[in-house]
C-alpha atoms as a PDB file:
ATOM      1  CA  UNK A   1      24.313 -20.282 -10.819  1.00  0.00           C
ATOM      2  CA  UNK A   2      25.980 -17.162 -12.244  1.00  0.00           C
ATOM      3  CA  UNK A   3      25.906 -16.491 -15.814  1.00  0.00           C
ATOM      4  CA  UNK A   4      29.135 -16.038 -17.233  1.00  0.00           C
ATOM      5  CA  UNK A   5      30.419 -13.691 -20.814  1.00  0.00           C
ATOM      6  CA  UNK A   6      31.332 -16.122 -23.816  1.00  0.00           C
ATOM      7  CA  UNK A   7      30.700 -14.281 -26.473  1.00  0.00           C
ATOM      8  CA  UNK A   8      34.348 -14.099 -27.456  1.00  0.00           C
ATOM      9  CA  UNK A   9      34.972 -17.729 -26.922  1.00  0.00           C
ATOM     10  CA  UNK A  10      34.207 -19.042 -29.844  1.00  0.00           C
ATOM     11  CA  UNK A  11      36.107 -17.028 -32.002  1.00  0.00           C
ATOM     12  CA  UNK A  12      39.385 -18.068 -29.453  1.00  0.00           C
ATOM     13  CA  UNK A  13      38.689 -22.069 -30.243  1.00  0.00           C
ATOM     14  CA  UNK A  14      38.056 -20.723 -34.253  1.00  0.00           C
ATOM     15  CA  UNK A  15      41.778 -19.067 -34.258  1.00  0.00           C
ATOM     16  CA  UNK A  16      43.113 -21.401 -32.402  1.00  0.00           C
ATOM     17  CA  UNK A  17      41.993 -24.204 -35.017  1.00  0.00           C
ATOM     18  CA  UNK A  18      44.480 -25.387 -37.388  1.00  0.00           C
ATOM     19  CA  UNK A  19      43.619 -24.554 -40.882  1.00  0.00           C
ATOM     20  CA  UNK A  20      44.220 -26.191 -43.680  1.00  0.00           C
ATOM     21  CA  UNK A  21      43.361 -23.476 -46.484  1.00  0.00           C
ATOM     22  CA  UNK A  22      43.045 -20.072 -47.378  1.00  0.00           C
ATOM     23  CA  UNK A  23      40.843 -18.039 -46.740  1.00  0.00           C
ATOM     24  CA  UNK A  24      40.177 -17.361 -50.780  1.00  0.00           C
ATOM     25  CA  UNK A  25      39.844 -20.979 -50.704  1.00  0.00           C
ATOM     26  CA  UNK A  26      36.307 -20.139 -49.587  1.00  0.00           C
ATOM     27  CA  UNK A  27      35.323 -16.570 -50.415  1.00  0.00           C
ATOM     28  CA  UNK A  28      33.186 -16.112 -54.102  1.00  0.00           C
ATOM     29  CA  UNK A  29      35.146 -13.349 -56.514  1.00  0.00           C
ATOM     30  CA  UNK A  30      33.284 -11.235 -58.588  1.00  0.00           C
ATOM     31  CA  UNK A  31      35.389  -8.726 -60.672  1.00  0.00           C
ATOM     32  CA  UNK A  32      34.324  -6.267 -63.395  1.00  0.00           C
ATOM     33  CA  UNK A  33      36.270  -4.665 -66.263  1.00  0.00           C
ATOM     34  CA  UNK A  34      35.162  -1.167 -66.948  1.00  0.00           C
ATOM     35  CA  UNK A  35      36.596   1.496 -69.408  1.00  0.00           C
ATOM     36  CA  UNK A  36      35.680   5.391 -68.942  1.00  0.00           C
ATOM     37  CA  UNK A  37      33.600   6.517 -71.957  1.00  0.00           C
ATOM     38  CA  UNK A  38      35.664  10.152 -71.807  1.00  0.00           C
ATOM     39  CA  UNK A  39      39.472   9.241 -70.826  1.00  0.00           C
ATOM     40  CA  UNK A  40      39.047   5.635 -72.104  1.00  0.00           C
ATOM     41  CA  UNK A  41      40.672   4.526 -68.350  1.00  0.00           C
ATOM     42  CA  UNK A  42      39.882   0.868 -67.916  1.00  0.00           C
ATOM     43  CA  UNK A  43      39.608   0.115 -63.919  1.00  0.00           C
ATOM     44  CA  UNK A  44      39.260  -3.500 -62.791  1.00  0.00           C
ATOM     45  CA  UNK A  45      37.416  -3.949 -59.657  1.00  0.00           C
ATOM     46  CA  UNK A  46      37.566  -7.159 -57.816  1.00  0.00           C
ATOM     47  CA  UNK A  47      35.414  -8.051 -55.119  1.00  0.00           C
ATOM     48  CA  UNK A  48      35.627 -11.198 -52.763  1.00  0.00           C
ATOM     49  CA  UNK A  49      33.064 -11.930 -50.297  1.00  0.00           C
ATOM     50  CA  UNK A  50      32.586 -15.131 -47.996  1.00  0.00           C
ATOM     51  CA  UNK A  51      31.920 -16.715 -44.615  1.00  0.00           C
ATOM     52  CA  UNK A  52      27.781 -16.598 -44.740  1.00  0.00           C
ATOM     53  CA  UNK A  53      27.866 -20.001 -43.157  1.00  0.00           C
ATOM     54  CA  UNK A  54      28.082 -20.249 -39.365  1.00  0.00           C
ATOM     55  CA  UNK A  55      30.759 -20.339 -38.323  1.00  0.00           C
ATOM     56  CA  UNK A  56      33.132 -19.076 -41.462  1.00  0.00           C
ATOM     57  CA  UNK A  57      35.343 -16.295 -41.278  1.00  0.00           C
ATOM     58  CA  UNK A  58      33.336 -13.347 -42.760  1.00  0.00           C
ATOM     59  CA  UNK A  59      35.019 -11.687 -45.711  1.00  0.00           C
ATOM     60  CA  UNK A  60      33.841  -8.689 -47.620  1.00  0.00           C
ATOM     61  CA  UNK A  61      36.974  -7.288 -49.406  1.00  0.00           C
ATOM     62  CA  UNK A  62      36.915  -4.785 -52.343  1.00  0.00           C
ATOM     63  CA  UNK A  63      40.008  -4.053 -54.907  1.00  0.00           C
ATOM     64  CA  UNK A  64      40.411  -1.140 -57.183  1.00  0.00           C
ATOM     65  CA  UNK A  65      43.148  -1.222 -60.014  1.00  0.00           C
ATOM     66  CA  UNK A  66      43.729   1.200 -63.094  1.00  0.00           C
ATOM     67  CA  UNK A  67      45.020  -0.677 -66.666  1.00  0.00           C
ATOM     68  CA  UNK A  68      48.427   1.231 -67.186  1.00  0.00           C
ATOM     69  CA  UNK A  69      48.974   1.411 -71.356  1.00  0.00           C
ATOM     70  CA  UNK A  70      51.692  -1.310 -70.961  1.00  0.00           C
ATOM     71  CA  UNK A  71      48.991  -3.875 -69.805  1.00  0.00           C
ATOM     72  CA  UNK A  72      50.102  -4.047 -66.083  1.00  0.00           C
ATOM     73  CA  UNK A  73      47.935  -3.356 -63.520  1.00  0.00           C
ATOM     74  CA  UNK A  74      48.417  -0.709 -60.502  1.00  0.00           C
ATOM     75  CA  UNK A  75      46.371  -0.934 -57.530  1.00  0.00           C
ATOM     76  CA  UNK A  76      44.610   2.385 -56.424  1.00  0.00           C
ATOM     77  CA  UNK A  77      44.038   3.586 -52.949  1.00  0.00           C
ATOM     78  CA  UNK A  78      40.476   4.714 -52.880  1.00  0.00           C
ATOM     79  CA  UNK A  79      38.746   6.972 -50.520  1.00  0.00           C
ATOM     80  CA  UNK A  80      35.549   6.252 -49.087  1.00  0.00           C
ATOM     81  CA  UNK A  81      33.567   8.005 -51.598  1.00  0.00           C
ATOM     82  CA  UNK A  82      34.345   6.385 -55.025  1.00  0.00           C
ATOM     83  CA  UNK A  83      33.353   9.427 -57.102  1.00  0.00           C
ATOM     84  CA  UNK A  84      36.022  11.310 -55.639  1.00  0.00           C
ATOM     85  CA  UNK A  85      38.439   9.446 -57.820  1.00  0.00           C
ATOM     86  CA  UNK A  86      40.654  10.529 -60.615  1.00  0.00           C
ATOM     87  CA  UNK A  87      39.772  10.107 -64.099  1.00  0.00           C
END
């Protein structure tokens, strides 16, 4: 009997699934409201992570926004280092 790859097969069937919610549906959020003690920038960083159980789709997403005066938030492209930001 030779042994045969299928390693990738489950995640085929797991596509191939119908689903019937997002994947948000399932992830925790944590998100944090910080303000800059010098420039008194507030930056809201949101952070959704998921999937632990076998199976689930594995999730680990980050998002960075800066508070513009007018209350509206923009969403900031970060590089991988997060001190080399902007103030």
């Amino acid at each position: 009997m030779q042994g045969r790859d299928v390693s990738g097969q489950f995640d085929e069937e797991h596509r191939e699934a119908p689903t019937t919610t997002e994947w948000y549906d399932h992830a925790d959020f944590v998100t944090r409201v910080v303000r800059h003690p010098t420039t008194g920038v507030t930056w809201v960083v949101a952070h959704a992570q998921g999937g632990r159980e076998c199976g689930g789709l594995d999730v680990n997403i980050v998002g960075l926004f800066k508070l513009r005066p007018d209350g509206t938030l923009v969403t900031v492209r970060h590089p991988q280092r997060l001190d080399l930001l902007d103030r």
